[in-house]
Protein backbone atom coordinates (compact mmCIF):
# COMPACT_ATOMS: atom_id res chain seq x y z
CA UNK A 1 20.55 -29.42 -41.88
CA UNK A 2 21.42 -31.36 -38.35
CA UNK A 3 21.10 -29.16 -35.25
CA UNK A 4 22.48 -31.40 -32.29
CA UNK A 5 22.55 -30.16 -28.23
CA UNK A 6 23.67 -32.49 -25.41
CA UNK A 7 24.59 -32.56 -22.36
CA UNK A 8 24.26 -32.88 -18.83
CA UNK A 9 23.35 -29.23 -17.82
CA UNK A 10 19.64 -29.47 -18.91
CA UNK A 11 18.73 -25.56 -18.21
CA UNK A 12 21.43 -24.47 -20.83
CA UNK A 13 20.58 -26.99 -23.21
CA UNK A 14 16.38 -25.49 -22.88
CA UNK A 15 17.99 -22.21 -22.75
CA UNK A 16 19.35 -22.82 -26.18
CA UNK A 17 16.90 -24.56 -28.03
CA UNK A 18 14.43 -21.61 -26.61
CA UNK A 19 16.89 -19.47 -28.26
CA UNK A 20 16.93 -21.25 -31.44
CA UNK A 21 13.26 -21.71 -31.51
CA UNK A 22 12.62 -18.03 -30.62
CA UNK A 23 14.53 -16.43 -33.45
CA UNK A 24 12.45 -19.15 -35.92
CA UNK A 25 9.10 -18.01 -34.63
CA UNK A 26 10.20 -14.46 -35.27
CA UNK A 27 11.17 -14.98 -38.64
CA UNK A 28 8.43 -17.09 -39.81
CA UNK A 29 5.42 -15.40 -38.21
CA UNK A 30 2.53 -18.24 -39.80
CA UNK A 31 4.19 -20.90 -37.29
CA UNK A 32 2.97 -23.34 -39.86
CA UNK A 33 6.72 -25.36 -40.63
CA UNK A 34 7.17 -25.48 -36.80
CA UNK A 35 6.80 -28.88 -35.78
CA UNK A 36 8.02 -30.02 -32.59
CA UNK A 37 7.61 -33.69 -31.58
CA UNK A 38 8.52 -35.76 -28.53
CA UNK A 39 9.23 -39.40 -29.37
CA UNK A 40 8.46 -40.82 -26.36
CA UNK A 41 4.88 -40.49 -26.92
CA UNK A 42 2.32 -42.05 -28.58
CA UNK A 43 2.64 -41.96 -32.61
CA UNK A 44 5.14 -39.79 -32.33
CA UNK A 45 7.20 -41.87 -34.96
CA UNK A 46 4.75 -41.24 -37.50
CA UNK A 47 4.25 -37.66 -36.50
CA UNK A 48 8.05 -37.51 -37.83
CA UNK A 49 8.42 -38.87 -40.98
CA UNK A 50 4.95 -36.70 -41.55
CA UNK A 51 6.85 -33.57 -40.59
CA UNK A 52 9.97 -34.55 -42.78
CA UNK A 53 7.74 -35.51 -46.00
CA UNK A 54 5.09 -32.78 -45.78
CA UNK A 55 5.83 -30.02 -48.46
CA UNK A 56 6.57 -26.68 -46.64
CA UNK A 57 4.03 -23.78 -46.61
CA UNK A 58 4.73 -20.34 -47.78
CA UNK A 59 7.97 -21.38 -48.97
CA UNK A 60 9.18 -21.34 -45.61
CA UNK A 61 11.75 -22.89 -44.24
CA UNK A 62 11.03 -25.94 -42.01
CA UNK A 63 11.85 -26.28 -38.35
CA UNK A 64 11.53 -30.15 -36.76
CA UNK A 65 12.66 -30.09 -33.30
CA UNK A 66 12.48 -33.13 -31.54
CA UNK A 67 13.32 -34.37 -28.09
CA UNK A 68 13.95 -38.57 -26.86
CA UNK A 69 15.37 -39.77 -30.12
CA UNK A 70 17.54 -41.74 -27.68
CA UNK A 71 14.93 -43.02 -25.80
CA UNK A 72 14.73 -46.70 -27.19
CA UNK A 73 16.83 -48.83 -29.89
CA UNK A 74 13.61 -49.06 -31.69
CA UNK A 75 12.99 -45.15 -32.46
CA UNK A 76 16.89 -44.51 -32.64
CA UNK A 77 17.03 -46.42 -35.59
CA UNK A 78 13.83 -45.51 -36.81
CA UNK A 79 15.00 -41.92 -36.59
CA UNK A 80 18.53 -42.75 -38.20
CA UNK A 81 16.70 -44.58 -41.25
CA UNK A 82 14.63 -40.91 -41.46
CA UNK A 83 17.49 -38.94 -41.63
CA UNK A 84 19.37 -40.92 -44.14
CA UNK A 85 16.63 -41.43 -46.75
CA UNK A 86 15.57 -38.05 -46.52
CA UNK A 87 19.32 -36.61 -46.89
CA UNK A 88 17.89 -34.16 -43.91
CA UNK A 89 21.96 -33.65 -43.35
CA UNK A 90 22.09 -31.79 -46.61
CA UNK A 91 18.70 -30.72 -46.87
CA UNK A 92 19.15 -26.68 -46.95
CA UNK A 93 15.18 -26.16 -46.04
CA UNK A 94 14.57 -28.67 -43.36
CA UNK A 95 16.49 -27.80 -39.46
CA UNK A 96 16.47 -30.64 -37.40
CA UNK A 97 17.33 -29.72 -33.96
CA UNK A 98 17.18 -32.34 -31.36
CA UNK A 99 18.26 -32.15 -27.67
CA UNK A 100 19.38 -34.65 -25.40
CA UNK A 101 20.03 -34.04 -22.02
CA UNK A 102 22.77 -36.86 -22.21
CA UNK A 103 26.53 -36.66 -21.82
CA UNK A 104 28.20 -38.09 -24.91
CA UNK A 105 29.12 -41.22 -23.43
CA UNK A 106 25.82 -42.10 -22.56
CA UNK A 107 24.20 -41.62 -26.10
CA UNK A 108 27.13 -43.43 -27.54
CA UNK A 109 26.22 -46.60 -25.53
CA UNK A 110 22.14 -45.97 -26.33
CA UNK A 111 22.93 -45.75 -30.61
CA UNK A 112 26.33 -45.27 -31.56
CA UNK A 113 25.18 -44.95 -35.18
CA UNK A 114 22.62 -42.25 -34.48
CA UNK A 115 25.10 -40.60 -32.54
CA UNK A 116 27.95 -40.64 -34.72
CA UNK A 117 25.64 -39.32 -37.67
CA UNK A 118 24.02 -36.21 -35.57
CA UNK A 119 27.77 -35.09 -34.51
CA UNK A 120 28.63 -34.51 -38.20
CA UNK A 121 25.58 -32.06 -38.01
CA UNK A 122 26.26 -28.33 -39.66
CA UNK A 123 25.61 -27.05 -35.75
CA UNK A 124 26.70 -29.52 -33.19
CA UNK A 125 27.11 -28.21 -28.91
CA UNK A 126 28.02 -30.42 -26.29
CA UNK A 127 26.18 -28.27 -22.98
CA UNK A 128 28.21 -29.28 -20.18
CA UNK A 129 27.79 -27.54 -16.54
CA UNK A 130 30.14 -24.43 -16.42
CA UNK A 131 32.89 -23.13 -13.84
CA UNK A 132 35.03 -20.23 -13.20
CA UNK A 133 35.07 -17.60 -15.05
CA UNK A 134 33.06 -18.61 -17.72
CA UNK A 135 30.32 -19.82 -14.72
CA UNK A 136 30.39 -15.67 -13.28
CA UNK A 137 30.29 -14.45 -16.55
CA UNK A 138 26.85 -16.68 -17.04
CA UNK A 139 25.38 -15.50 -13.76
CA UNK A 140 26.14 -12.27 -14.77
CA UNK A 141 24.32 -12.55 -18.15
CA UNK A 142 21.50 -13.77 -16.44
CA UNK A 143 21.61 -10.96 -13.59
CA UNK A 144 21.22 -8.61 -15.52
CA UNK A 145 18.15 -10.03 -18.11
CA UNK A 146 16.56 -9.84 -14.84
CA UNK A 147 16.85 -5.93 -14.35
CA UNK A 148 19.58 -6.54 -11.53
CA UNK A 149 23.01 -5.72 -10.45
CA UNK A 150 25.38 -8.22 -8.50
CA UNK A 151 28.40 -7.39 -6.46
CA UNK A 152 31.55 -9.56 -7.19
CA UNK A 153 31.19 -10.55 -3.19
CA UNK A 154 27.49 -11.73 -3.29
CA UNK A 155 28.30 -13.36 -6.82
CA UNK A 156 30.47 -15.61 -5.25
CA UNK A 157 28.66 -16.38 -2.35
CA UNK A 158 25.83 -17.45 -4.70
CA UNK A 159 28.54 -19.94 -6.21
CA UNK A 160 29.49 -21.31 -3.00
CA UNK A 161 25.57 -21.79 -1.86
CA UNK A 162 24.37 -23.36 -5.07
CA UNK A 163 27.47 -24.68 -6.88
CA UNK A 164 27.18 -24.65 -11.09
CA UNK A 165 23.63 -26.25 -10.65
CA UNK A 166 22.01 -23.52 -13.51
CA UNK A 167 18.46 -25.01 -12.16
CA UNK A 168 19.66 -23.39 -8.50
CA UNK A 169 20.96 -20.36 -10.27
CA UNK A 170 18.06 -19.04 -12.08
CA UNK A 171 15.53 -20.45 -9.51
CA UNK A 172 17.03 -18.08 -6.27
CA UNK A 173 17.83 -14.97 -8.82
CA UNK A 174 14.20 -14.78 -9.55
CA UNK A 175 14.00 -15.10 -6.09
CA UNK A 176 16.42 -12.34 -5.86
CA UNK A 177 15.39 -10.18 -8.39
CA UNK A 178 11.64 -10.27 -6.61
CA UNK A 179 13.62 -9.07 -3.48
CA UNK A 180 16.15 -6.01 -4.69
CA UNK A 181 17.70 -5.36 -7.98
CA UNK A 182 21.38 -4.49 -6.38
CA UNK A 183 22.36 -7.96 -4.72
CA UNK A 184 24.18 -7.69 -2.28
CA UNK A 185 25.88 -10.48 -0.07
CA UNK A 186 23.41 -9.96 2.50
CA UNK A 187 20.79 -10.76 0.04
CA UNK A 188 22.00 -14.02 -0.94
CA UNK A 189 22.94 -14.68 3.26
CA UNK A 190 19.07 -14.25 3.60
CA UNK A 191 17.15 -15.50 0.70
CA UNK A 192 19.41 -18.12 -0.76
CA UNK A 193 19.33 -21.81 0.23
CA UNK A 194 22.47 -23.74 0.93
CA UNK A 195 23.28 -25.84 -2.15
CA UNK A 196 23.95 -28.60 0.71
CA UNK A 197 20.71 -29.70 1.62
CA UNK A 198 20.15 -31.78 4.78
CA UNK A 199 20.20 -35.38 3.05
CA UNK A 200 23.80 -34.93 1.92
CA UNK A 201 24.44 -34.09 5.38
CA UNK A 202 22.92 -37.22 6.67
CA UNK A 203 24.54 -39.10 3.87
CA UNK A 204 28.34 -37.65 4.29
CA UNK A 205 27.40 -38.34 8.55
CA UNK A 206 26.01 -42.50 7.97
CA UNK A 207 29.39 -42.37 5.86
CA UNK A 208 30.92 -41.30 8.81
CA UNK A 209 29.03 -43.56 10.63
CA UNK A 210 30.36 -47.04 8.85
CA UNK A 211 26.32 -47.20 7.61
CA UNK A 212 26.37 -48.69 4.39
CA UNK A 213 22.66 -49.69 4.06
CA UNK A 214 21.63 -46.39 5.37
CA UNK A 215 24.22 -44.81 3.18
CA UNK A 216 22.45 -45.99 0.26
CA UNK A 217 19.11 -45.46 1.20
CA UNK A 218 19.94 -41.77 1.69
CA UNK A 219 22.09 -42.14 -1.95
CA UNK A 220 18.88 -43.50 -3.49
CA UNK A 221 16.34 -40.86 -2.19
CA UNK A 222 19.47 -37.88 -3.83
CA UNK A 223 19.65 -39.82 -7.40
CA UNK A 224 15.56 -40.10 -7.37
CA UNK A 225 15.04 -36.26 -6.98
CA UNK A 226 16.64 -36.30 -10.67
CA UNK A 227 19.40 -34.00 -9.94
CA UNK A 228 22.50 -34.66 -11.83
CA UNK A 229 24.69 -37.18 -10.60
CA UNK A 230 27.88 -34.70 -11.46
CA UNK A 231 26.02 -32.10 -9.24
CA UNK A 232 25.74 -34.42 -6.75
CA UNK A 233 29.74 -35.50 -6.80
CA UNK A 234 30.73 -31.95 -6.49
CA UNK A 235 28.25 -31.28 -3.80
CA UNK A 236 29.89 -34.27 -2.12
CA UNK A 237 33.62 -32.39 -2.81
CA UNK A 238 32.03 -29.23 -1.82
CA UNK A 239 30.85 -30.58 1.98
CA UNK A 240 34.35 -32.70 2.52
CA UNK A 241 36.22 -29.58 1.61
CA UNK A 242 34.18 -27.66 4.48
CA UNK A 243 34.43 -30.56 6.76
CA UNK A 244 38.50 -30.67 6.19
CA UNK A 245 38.65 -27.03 6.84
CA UNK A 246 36.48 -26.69 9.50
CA UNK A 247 38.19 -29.12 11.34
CA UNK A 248 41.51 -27.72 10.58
CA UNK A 249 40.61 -24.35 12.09
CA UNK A 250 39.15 -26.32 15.00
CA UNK A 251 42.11 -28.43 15.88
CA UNK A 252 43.61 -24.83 16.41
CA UNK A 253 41.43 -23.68 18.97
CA UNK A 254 38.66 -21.87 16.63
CA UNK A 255 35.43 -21.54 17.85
CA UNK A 256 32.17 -22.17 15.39
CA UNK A 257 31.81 -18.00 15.45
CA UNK A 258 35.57 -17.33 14.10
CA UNK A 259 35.55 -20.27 12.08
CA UNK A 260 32.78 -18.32 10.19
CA UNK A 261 34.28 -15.02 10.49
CA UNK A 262 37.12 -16.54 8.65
CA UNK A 263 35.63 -18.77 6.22
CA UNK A 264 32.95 -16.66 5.41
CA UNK A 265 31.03 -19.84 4.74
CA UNK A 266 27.24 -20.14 5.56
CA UNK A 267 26.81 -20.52 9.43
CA UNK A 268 24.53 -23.82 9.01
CA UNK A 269 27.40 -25.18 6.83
CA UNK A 270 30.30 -24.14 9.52
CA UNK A 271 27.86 -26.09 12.10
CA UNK A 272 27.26 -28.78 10.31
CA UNK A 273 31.07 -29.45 9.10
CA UNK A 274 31.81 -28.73 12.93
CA UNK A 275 30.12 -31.34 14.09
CA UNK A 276 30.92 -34.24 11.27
CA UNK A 277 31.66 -37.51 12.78
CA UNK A 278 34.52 -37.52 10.23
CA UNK A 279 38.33 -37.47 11.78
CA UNK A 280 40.10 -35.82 9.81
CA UNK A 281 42.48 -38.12 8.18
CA UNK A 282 39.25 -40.16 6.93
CA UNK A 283 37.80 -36.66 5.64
CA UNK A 284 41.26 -36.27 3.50
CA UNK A 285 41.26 -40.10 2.55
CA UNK A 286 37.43 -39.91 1.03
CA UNK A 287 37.98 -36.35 -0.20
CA UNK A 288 40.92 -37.44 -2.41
CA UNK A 289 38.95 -40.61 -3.68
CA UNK A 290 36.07 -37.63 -4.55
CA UNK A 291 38.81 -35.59 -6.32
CA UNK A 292 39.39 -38.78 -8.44
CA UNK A 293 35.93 -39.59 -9.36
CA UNK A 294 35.83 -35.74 -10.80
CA UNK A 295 38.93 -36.32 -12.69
CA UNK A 296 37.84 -40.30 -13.90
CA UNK A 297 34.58 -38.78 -14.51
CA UNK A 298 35.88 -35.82 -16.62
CA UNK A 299 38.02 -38.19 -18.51
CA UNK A 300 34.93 -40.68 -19.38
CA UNK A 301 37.14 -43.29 -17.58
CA UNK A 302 33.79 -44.15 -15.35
CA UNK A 303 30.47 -44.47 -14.74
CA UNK A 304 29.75 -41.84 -12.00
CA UNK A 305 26.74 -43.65 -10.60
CA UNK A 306 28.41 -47.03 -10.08
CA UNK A 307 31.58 -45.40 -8.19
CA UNK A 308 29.01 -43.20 -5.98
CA UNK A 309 27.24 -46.47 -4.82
CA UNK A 310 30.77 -47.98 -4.09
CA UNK A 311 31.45 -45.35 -2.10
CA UNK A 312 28.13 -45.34 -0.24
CA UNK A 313 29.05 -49.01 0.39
CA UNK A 314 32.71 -48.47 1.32
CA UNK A 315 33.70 -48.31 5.31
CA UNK A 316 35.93 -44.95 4.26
């Protein structure tokens, strides 16, 4: 049987197939019919069809997890012709879980074919970044696997600091759980990092600017870190929404102290909103062209990296 996880929110998607191979190993002590192959590298093709022909020991039942069959055209279709002449869709003592850390728009314009054939798997999960409610209810989860307790207040300033970037997440609650194992808002005041880092700053200030060739220097250095380009739109949303309320609460006489008082933002993110270059009707103007890249982007009516550039070119 097909096992098939994709997505953009690549923590989860580990998360899962740890889970998945985790309960195998437990089952089937030997380890024997665990084969777990990486197409990317060298032979690896081979090392496949190997795993897919070789009779199973013990009787056991067979686990083939493999990661990059998207890669290239070449072992795509390689990997499709496997599956097919093998019958490893109805094959009750073979899993074949693969992972792709891919939105579904994406793999359909790498192999369609392979694609289309792994979503008709028997287990099929499309691991998307979460929000609201569902977003808590993971920290939560996660809290508490680490021995610790959260308050509702600090929960959501850990939200506001790191966004649904599960990398963030489970990076400052080990940090946390090191710390104290009752979080408290305090805590995450003290120990967490803002989720807007200084080169989104300079990047939302040379937009402010008119600086398109720094603009897309700065873009550049964000997208080669690796972080997700969805994490970076919303971090983009997240800083224009400060710098529109900031501002607001400025224009009516607020100093940077009550601003934060009333916010209860992070103090370097009050500052830094405070002193934006932006006006405010060019904050609204980019922050509802932001709001439509989530929605376009959400919809799979775009391609999130082209629009980013545009905007990093664009005057407003």
């Amino acid at each position: 049987m097909i096992v098939f996880l994709y997505g953009s929110d690549s923590y989860r998607l580990k998360q899962a197939r740890d889970e998945l191979v985790s309960r195998y190993k437990n089952k089937y002590k030997s380890g024997v019919n665990l084969f777990q192959i990486d197409l990317e590298e060298k032979d690896s093709r081979e090392k496949l069809e190997n795993a897919v022909k070789l009779s199973s020991f013990f009787n056991e039942h067979k686990l083939i997890v493999c990661k990059n069959l998207f890669a290239k055209k070449l072992i795509s279709e390689s990997a499709l012709r496997l599956i097919k002449q093998y019958g490893i869709s109805d094959e009750p003592d073979i899993t074949f879980l693969t992972v792709e850390n891919n939105p579904n728009k994406e793999l359909l314009s790498k192999h369609k074919g392979l694609f289309e054939h792994l979503i008709k798997g028997k287990v099929v999960k499309e691991i998307e970044p979460l929000s609201g409610t569902k977003l808590m209810d993971w920290i939560q989860k996660e809290t508490a696997s680490r021995n610790c307790s959260i308050r509702p207040e600090a929960l959501k300033e850990l939200t506001i600091l790191t966004g649904n970037d599960s990398w963030s997440i489970v990076n400052e609650l080990d940090k946390l759980a090191n710390y104290t194992n009752k979080i408290t808002p305090s805590d995450i005041r003290f120990l967490v990092n803002s989720r807007t880092d200084m080169n989104i700053f300079d990047l939302i200030d040379a937009l402010a600017r008119k600086d398109p060739k720094n603009s897309l220097t700065l873009l550049y250095q964000e997208l080669e870190t690796g972080r997700d380009l969805y994490y970076i739109l919303t971090m983009f949303i997240y800083q224009f929404r400060n710098i529109l309320t900031v501002k607001s609460l400025a224009d009516k006489g607020c100093s940077e102290s009550e601003i934060t008082k009333k916010t209860k933002l992070h103090p370097f993110v009050v500052k830094k909103a405070f002193k934006s270059p932006f006006k405010t009707a060019e904050a609204v103007k980019i922050y509802g062209k932001l709001l439509e890249l989530d929605t376009g982007f959400k919809s799979g009516r775009l391609h999130l990296e082209d629009y980013l550039y545009k905007l990093a070119l664009s005057s407003h």
